[in-house]
Protein backbone atom coordinates (compact mmCIF):
# COMPACT_ATOMS: atom_id res chain seq x y z
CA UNK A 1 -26.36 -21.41 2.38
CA UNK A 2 -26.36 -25.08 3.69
CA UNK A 3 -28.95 -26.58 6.04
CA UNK A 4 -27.46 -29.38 8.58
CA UNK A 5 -26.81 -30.99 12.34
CA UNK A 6 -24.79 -30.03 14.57
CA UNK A 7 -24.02 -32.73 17.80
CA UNK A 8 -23.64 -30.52 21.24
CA UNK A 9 -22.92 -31.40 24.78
CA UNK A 10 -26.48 -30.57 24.90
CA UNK A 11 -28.83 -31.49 22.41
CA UNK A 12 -28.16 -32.07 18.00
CA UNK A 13 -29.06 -28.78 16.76
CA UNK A 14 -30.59 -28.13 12.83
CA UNK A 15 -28.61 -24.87 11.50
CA UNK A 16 -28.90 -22.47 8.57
CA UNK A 17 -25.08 -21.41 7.76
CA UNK A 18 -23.20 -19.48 4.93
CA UNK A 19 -20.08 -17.75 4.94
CA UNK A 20 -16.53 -18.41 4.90
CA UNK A 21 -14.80 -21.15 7.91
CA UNK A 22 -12.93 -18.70 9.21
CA UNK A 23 -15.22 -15.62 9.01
CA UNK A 24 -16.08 -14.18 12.42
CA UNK A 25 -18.76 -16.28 14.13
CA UNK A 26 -22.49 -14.50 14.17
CA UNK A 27 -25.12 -16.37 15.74
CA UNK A 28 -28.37 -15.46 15.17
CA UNK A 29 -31.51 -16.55 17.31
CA UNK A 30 -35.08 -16.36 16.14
CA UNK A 31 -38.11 -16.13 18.52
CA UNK A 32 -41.62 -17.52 18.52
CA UNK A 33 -43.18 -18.68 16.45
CA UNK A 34 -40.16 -18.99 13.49
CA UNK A 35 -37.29 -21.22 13.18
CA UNK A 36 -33.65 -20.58 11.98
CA UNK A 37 -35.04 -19.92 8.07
CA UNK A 38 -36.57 -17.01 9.48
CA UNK A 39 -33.11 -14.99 9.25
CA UNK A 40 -32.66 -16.80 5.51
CA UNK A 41 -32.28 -13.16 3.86
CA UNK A 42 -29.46 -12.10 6.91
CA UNK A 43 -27.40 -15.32 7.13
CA UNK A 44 -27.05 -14.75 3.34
CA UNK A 45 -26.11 -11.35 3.53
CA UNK A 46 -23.68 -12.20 5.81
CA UNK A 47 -22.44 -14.78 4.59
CA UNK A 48 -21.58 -12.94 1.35
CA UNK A 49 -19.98 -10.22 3.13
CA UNK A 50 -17.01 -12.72 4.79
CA UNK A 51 -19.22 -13.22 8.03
CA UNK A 52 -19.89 -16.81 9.44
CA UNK A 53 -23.42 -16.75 9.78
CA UNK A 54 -25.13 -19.36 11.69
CA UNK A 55 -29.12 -19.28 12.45
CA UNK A 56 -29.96 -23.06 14.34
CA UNK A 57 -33.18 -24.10 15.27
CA UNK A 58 -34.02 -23.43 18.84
CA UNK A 59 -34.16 -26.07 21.51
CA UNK A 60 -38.08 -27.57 20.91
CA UNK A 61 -38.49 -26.22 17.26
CA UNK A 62 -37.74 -27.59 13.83
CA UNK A 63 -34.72 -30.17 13.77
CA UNK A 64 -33.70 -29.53 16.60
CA UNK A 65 -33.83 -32.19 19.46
CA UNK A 66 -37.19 -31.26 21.52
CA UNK A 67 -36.73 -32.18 25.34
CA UNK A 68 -39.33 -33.63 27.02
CA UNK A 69 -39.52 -31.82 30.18
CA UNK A 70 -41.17 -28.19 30.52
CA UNK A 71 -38.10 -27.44 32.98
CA UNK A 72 -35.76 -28.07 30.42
CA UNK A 73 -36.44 -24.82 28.30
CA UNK A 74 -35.13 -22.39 31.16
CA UNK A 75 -33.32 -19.26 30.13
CA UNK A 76 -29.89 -21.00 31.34
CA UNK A 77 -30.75 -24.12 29.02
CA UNK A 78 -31.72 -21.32 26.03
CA UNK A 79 -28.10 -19.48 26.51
CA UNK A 80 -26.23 -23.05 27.42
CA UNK A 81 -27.20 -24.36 24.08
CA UNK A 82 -25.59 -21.15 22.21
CA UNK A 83 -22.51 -21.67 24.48
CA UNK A 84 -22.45 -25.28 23.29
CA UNK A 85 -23.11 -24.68 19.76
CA UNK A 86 -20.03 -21.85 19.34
CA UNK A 87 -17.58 -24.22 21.15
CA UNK A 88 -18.78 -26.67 18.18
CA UNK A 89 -18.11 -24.50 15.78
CA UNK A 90 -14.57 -24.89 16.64
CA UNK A 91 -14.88 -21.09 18.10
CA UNK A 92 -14.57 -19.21 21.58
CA UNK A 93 -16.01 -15.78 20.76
CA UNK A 94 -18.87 -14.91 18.61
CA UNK A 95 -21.08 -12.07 18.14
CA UNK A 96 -25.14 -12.84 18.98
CA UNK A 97 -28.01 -11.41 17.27
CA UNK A 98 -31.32 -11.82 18.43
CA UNK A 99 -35.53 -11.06 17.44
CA UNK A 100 -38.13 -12.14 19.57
CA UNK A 101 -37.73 -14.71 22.45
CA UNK A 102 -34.43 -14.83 20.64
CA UNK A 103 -33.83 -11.22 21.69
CA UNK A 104 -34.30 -12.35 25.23
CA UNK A 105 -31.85 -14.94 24.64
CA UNK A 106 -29.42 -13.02 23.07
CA UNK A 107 -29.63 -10.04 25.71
CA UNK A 108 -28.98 -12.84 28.52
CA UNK A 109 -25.77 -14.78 26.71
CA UNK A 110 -24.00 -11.25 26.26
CA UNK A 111 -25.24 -10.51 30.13
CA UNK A 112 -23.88 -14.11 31.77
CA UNK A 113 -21.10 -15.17 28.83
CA UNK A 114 -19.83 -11.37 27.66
CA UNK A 115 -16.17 -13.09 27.28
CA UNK A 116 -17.73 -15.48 24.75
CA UNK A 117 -20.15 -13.25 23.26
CA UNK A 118 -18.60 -10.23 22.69
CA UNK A 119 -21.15 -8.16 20.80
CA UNK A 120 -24.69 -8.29 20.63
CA UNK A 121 -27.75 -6.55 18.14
CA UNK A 122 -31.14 -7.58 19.04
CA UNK A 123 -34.13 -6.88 17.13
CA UNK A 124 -38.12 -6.23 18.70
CA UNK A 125 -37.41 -6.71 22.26
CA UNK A 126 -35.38 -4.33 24.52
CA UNK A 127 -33.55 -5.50 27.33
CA UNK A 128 -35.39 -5.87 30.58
CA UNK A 129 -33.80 -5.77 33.40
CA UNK A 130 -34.86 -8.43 36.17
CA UNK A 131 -37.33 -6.73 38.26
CA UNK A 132 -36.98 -7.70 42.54
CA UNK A 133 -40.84 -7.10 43.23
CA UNK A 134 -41.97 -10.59 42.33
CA UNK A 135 -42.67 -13.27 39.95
CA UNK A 136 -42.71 -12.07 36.19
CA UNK A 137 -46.10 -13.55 35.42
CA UNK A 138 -47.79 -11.44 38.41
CA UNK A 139 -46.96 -8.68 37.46
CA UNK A 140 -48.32 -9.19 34.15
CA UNK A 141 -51.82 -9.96 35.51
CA UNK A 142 -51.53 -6.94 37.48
CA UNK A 143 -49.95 -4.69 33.97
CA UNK A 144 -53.42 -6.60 32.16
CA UNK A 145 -55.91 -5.33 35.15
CA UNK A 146 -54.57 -1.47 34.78
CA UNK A 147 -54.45 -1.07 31.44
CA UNK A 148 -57.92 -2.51 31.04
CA UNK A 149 -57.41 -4.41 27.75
CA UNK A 150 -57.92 -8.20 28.42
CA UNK A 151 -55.64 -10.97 29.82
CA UNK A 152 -52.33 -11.06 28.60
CA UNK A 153 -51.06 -13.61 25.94
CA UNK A 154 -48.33 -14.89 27.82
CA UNK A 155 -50.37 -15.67 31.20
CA UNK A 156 -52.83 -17.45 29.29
CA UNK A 157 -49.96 -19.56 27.58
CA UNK A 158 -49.18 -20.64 31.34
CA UNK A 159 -51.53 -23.22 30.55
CA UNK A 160 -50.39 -26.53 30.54
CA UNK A 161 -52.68 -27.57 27.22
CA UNK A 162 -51.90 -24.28 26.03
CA UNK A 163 -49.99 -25.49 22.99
CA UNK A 164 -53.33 -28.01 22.02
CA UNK A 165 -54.98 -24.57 19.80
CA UNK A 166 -52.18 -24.04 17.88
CA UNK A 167 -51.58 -28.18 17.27
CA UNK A 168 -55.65 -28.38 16.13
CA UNK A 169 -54.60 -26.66 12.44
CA UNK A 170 -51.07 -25.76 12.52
CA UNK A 171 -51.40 -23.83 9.41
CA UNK A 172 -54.23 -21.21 10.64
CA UNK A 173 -52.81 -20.94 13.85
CA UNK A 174 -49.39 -19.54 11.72
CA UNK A 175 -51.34 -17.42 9.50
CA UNK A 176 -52.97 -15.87 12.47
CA UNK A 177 -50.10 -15.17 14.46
CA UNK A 178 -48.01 -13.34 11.64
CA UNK A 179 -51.01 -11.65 10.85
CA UNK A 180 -51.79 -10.02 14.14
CA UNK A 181 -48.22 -9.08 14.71
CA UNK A 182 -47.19 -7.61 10.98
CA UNK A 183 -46.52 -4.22 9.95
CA UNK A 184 -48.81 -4.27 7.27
CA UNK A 185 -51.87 -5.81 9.27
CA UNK A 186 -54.77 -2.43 9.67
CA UNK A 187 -54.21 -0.90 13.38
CA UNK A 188 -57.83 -1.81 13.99
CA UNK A 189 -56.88 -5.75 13.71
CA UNK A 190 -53.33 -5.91 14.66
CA UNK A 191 -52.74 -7.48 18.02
CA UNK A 192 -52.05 -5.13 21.05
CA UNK A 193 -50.83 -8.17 23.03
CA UNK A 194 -53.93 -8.55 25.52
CA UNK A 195 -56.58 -10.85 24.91
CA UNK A 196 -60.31 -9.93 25.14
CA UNK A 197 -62.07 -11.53 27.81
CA UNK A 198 -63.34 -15.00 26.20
CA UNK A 199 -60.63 -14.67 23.82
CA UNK A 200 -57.31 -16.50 23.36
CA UNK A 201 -53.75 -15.32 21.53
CA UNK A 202 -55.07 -17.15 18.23
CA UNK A 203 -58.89 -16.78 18.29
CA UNK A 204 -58.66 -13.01 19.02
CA UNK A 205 -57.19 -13.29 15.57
CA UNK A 206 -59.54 -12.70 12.16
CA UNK A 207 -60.93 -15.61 11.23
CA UNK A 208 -60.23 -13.95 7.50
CA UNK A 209 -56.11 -13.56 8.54
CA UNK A 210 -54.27 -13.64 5.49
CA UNK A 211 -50.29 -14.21 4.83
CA UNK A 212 -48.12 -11.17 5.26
CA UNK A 213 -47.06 -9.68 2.08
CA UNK A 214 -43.70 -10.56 2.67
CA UNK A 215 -44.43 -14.05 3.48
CA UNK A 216 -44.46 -16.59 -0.24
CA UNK A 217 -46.60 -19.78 0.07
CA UNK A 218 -43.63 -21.83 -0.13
CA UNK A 219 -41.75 -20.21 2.87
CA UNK A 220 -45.16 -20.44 4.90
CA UNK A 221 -45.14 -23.95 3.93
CA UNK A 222 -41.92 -24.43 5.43
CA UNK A 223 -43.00 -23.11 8.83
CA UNK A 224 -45.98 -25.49 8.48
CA UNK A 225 -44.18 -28.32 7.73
CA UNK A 226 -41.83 -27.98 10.84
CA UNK A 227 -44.62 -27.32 13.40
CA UNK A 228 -46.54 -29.87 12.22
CA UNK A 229 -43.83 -32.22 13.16
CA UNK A 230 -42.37 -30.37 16.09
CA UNK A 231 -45.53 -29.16 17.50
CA UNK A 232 -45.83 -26.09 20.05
CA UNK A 233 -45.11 -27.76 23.59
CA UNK A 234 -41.58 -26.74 23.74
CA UNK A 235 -42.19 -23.55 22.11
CA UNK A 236 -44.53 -22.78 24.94
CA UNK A 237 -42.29 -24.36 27.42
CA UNK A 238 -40.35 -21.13 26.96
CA UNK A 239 -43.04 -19.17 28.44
CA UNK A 240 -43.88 -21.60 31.00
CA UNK A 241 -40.30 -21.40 32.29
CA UNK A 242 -40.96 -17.07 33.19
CA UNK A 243 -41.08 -17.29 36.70
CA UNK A 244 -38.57 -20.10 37.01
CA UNK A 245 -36.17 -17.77 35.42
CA UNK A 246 -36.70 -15.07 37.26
CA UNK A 247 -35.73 -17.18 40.35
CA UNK A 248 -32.73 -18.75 38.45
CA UNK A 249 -31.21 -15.29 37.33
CA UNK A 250 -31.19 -13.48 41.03
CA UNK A 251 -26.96 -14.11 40.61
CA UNK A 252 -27.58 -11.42 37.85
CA UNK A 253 -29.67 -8.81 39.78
CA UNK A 254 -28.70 -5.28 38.43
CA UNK A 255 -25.83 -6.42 36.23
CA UNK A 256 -25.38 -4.41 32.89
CA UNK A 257 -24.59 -5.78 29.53
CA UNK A 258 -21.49 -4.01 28.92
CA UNK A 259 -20.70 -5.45 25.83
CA UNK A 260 -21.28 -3.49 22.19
CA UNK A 261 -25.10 -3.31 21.67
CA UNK A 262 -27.73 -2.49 18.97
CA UNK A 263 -31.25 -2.49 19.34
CA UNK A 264 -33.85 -2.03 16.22
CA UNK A 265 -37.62 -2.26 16.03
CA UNK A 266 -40.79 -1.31 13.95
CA UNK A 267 -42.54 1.57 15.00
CA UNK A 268 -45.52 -0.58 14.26
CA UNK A 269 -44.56 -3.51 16.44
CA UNK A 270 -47.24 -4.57 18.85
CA UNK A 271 -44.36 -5.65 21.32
CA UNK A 272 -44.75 -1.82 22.18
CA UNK A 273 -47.83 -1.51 23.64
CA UNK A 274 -46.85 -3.85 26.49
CA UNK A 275 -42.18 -3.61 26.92
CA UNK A 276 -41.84 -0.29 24.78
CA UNK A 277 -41.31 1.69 28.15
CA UNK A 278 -38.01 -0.40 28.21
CA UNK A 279 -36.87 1.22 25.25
CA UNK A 280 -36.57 4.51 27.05
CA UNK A 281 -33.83 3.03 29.88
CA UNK A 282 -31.67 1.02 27.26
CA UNK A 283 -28.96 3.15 27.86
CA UNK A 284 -28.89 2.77 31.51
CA UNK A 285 -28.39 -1.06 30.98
CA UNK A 286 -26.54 -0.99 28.30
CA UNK A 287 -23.81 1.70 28.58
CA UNK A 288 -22.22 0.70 25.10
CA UNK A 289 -25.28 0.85 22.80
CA UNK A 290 -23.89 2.02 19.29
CA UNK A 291 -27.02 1.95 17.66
CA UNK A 292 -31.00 2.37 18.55
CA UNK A 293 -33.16 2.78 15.80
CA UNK A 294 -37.24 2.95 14.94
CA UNK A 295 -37.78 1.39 11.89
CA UNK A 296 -40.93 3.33 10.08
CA UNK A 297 -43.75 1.55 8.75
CA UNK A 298 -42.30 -2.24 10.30
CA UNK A 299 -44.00 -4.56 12.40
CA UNK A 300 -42.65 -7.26 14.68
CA UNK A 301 -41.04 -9.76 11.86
CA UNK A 302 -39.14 -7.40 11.24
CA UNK A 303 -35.94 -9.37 9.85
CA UNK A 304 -38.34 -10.74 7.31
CA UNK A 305 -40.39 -7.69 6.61
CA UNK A 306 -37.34 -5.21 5.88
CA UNK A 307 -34.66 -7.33 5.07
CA UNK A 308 -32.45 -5.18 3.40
CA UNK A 309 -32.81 -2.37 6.39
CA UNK A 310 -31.95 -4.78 8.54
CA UNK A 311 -29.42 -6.29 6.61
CA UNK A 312 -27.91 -2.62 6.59
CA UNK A 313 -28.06 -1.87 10.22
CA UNK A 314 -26.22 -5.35 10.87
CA UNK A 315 -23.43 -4.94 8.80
CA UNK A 316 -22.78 -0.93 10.23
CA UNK A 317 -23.22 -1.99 13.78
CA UNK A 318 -20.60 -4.96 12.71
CA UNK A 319 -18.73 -2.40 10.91
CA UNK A 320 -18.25 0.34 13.25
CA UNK A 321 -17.58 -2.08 16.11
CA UNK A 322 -14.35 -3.59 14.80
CA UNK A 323 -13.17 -6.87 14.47
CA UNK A 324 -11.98 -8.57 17.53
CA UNK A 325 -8.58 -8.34 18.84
């Protein structure tokens, strides 16, 4: 695996690659709060099995360029910079995996580009189809007031100084959020998503939050290392751009990924409490989903917590699919 910059019409973009030149392209996008290293254990697998594996930095984390403007970190910008960074790569198709905000990335590039990316496997978050009612965000407040559980995390990061908690002590606010969101974190003090009244995403967190057990001191010191420098406004950015993508994706209203799709996430990931009803209508959206699978016992870093099941489910879903003609 080699670490290095890639220049874009967009933006310079910091990738993790391995894998032969001419291997088929996979591009795989991580979510909040992680960085391309966070698929380390998949772009290696890959690699070694003849696959060009390619895991950048997002726009606003790590080494990659960080725009200034909240505006710029819109869904269209998101899939833009994948279209940018496979027609770098020398390429015109590629295959796009996804976890996390990355899954909503990676749903979206096979839903607006499916002549570029030709396959897709996303991990944690189903697809969700663009809801006509209203403004994403709303209907979040309104999801928070029936269920009775607190405000939502992602209203309160609507904030505009909402990125200031996690820049006070980069390294807590890490080890709290991969705390309340892993598989191996007691039901009792795992995040459900919704904040307590008087309570925010990190200090509903125990102050006593320790590292994952699949997370080393050195890897978390990688994470804190880049966040330190990058900080969280751009990261955050991504949520603050919700609404504005709703009103920026009505061209896609309905439309079905109709690509080849895989879906796989832990049966212990909080992500369920609040979009697991998604999981239910997958196949309505995505008529050719090969694979859907509940991973026992897994959390929501799930890439990192079960590498070698997800490893597996990659390379079958690969597998089975065929090479491109």
């Amino acid at each position: 695996m080699r670490t290095h910059r890639i220049k874009t019409d967009g933006l310079t973009q910091q990738v993790l690659e391995a894998g032969p030149e001419d291997g088929e392209l996979v591009v795989l996008v991580h979510g909040f709060p992680e960085l391309g290293i966070s698929w380390r254990a998949q772009v290696q697998a890959l690699g070694a099995a003849g696959y060009r594996a390619v895991a950048p930095d997002m726009r606003g984390y790590g080494g990659t360029d960080r725009p200034e403007a909240r505006d710029d970190h819109t869904i269209l910008h998101l899939v833009g910079d994948l279209v940018d960074l496979v027609r770098a790569l020398g390429r015109d198709r590629a295959v796009v995996v996804g976890h996390d905000w990355g899954a909503n990335v990676a749903w979206h590039a096979a839903l607006i580009r499916p002549d570029l990316f030709h396959a897709v496997a996303c991990l944690s978050v189903p697809f969700q189809p663009r809801i006509p009612k209203g403004p994403p965000t709303v209907l979040m407040q309104a999801l928070a007031r029936r269920v009775g559980l607190g405000e939502f995390y992602i209203n309160q990061f609507q904030a505009e100084d909402a990125h200031l908690e996690f820049e006070a002590d980069v390294a807590s606010a890490l080890r709290r959020g991969f705390y309340a969101y892993d598989g191996a974190t007691p039901d009792n003090r795992r995040s459900t998503g919704f904040q307590p009244e008087g309570t925010t995403f990190l200090s509903a967190a125990p102050d006593d939050a320790t590292l994952p057990p699949w997370m080393s001191e050195h890897h978390f010191a990688e994470y804190v290392e880049a966040f330190t420098v990058s900080g969280f406004r751009g990261p955050l950015d991504w949520y603050r751009c919700i609404d504005l993508n709703w009103s920026l994706t009505a061209a896609f209203q309905d439309r079905r990924i109709e690509v080849p799709a895989a879906f796989l996430v832990g049966d212990r990931d909080p992500v369920r409490v609040y979009a697991g009803q998604h999981e239910a209508r997958m196949k309505d959206w995505l008529p050719d989903l090969r694979a859907q699978v509940v991973l026992t016992g897994a959390g929501h870093w799930v890439q990192q917590e079960r590498p070698q099941e997800v490893n597996a489910f990659l390379m079958e879903f690969l597998s089975a699919r065929g090479r491109p003609d």
